[in-house]
Protein backbone atom coordinates (compact mmCIF):
# COMPACT_ATOMS: atom_id res chain seq x y z
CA UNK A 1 -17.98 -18.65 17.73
CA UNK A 2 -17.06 -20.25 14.22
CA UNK A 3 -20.03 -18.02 12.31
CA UNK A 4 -18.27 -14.45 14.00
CA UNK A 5 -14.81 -15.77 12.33
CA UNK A 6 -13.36 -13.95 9.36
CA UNK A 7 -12.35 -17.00 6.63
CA UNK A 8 -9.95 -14.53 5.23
CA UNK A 9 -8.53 -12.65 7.93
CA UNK A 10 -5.97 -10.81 6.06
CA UNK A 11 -6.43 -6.86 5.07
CA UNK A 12 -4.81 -4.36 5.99
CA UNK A 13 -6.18 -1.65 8.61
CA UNK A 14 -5.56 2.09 7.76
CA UNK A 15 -3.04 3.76 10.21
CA UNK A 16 -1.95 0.19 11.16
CA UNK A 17 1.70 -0.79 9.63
CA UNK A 18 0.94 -4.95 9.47
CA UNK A 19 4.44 -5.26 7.90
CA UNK A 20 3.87 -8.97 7.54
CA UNK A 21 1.54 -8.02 4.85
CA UNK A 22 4.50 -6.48 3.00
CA UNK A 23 6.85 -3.73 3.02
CA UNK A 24 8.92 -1.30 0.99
CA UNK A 25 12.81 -2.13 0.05
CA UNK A 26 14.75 0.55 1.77
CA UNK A 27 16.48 2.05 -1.33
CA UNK A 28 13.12 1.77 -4.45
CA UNK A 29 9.75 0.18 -4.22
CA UNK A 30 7.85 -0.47 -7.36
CA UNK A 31 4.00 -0.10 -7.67
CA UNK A 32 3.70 -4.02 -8.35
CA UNK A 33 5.66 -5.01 -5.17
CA UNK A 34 3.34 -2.50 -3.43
CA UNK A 35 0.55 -3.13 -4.92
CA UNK A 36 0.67 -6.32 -3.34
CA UNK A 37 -0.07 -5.11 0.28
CA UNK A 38 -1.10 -1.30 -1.34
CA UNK A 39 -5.00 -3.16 -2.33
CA UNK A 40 -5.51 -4.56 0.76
CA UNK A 41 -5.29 -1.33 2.64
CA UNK A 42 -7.02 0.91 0.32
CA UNK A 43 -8.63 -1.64 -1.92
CA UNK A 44 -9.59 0.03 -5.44
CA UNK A 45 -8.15 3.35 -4.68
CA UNK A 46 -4.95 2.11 -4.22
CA UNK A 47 -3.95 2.89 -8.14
CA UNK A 48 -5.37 6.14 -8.03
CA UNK A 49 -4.12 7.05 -4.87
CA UNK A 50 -0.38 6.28 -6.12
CA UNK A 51 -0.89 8.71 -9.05
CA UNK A 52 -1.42 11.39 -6.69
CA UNK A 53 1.73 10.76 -5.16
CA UNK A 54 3.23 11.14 -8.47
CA UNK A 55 2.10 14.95 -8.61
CA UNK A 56 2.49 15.87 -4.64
CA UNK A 57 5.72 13.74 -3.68
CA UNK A 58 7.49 12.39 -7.29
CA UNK A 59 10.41 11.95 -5.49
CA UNK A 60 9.14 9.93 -2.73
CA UNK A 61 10.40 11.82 -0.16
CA UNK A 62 7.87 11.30 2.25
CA UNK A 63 8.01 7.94 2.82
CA UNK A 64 7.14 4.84 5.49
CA UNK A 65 7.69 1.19 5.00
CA UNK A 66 4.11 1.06 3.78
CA UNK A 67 3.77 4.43 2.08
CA UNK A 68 2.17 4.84 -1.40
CA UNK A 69 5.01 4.75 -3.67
CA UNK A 70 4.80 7.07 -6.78
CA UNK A 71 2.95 5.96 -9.97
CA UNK A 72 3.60 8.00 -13.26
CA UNK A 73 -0.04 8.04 -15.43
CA UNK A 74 2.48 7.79 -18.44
């Protein structure tokens, strides 16, 4: 069974809140605290992904304690 075993078990699964991989602070969340858990979920993307939220949700309305916090491309 040893072979079928991951050595580095933790990423992040898409539609899967694994808070223990990290979490948004209830009142601001910064793309380098996110970032942190952000990668493993949605590995490279994760920057460009957060940039996008800058232009459909700047204010961060819609968010989750995982959601993609905004990320100006300033």
């Amino acid at each position: 069974m040893a072979p079928c075993v991951s050595k580095s078990p933790r990423f992040g699964y898409v539609n899967y809140r694994d808070l223990d991989l990290g979490l948004n602070r209830e009142d601001t969340s910064s793309y380098a605290e996110a970032s942190s858990w952000g990668i493993k979920y949605f590995g490279n993307n994760f920057r460009r992904l957060a940039r996008v939220k800058n232009v459909a949700d700047p204010s961060n309305f819609f968010r989750n304690e995982q959601s993609i916090p905004p990320l100006s491309s300033a």
